[in-house]
C-alpha atoms as a PDB file:
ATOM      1  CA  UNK A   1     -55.068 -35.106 187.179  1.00  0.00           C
ATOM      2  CA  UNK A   2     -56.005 -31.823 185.626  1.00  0.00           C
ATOM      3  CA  UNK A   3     -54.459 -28.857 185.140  1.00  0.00           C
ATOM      4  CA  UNK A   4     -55.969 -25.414 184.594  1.00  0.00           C
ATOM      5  CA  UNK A   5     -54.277 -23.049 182.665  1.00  0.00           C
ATOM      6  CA  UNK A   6     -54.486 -19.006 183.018  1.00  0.00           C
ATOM      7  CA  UNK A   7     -57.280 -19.376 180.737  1.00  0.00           C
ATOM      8  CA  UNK A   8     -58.908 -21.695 182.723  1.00  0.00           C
ATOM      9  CA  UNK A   9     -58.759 -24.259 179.968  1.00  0.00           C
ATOM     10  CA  UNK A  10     -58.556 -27.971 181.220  1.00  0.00           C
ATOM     11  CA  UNK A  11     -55.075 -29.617 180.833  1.00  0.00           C
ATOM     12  CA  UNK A  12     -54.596 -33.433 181.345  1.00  0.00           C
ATOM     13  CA  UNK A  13     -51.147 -34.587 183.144  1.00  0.00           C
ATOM     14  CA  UNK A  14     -48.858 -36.704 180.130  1.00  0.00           C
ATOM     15  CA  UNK A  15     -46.241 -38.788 180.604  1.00  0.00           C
ATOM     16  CA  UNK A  16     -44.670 -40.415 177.706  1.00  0.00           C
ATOM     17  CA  UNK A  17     -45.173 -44.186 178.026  1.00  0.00           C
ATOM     18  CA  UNK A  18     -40.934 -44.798 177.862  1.00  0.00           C
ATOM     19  CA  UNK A  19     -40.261 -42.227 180.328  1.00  0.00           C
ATOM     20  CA  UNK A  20     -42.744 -44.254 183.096  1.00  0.00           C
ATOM     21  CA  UNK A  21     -41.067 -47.358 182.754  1.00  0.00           C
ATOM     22  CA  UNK A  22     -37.637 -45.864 182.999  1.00  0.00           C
ATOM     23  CA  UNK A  23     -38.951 -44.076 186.293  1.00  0.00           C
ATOM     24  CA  UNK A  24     -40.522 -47.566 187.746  1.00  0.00           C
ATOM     25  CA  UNK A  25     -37.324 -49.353 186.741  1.00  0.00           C
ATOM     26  CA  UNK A  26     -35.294 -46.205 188.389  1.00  0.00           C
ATOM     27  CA  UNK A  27     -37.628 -46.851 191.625  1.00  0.00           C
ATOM     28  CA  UNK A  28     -37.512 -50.755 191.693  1.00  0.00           C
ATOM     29  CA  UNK A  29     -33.969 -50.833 192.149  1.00  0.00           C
ATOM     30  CA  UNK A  30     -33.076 -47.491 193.597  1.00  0.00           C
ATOM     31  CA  UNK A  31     -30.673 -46.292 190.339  1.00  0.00           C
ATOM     32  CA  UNK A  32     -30.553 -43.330 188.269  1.00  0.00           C
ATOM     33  CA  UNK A  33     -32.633 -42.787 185.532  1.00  0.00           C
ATOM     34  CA  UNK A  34     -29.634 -43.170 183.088  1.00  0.00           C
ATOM     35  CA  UNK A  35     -29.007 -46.766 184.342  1.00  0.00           C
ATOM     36  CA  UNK A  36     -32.651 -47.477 184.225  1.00  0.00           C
ATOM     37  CA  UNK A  37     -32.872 -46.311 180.774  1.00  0.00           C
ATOM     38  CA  UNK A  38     -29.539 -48.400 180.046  1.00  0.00           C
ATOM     39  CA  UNK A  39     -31.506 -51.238 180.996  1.00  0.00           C
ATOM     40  CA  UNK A  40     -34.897 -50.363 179.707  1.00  0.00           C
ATOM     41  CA  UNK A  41     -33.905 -49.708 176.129  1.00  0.00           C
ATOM     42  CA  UNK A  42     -32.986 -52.603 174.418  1.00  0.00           C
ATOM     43  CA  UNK A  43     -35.768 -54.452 175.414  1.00  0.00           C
ATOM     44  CA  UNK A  44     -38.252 -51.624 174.870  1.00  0.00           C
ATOM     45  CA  UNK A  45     -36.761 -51.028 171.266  1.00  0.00           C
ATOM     46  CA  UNK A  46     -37.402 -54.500 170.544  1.00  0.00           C
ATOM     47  CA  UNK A  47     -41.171 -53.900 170.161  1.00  0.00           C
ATOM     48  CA  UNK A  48     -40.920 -50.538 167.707  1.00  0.00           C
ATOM     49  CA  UNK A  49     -41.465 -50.865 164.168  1.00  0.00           C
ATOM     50  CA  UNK A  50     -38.306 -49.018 162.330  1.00  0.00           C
ATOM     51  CA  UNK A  51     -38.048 -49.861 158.900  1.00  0.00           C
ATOM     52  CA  UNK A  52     -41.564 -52.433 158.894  1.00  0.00           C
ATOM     53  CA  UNK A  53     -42.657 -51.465 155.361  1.00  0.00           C
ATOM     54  CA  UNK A  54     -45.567 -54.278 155.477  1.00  0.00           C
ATOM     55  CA  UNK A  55     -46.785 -52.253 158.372  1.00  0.00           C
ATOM     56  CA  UNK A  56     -46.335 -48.910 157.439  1.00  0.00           C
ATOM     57  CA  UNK A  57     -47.650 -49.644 153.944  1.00  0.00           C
ATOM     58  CA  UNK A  58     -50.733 -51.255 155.924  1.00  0.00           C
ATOM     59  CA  UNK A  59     -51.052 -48.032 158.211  1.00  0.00           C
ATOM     60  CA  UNK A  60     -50.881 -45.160 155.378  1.00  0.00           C
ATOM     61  CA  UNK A  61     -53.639 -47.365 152.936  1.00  0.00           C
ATOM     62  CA  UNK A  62     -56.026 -47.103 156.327  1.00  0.00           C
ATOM     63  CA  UNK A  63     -55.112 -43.600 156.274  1.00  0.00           C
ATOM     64  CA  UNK A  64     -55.960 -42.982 152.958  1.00  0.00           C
ATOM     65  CA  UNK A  65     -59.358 -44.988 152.858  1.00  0.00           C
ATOM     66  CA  UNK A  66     -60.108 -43.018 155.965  1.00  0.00           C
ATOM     67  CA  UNK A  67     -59.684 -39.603 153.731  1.00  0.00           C
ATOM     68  CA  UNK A  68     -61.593 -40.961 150.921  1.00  0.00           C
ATOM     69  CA  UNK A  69     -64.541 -41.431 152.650  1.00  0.00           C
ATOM     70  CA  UNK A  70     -64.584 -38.230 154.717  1.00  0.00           C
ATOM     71  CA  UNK A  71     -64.049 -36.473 151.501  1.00  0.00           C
ATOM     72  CA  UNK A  72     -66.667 -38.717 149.886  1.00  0.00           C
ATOM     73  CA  UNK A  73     -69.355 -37.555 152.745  1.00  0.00           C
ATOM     74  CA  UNK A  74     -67.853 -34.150 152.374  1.00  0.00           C
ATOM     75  CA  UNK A  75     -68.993 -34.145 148.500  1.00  0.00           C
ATOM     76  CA  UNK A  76     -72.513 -35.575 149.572  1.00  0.00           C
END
């Protein structure tokens, strides 16, 4: 769905991917959004990456060979 602004510049709807499941879960079993998220939580935390240094590590080197070659084409 988009939004227009005063402007008239184009804004898309966002929903943060957390908050939808706690609102399906809040839906599916007709609870409040605090009980949903008490539920949600632990299993959706199970799948972020805190403290993954192999993957961080691999992240910031794509990162980085990204900016060499943009500044490499930059240079050309």
């Amino acid at each position: 769905m988009a939004l227009i602004d005063e402007n008239g510049h184009y804004e898309s709807k966002f929903e943060f991917p957390l908050w939808k499941i706690i609102k399906k879960r809040a839906q599916e079993k007709d609870i409040s959004y605090l009980q949903a998220s008490i539920e949600v939580l632990p299993e959706y935390e199970k799948g972020i990456r805190y403290r993954d240094t192999a993957y961080e590590e691999e992240v910031i080197g794509k990162r980085l060979k990204e900016m060499a070659e943009l500044v490499q084409r930059a240079q050309r």
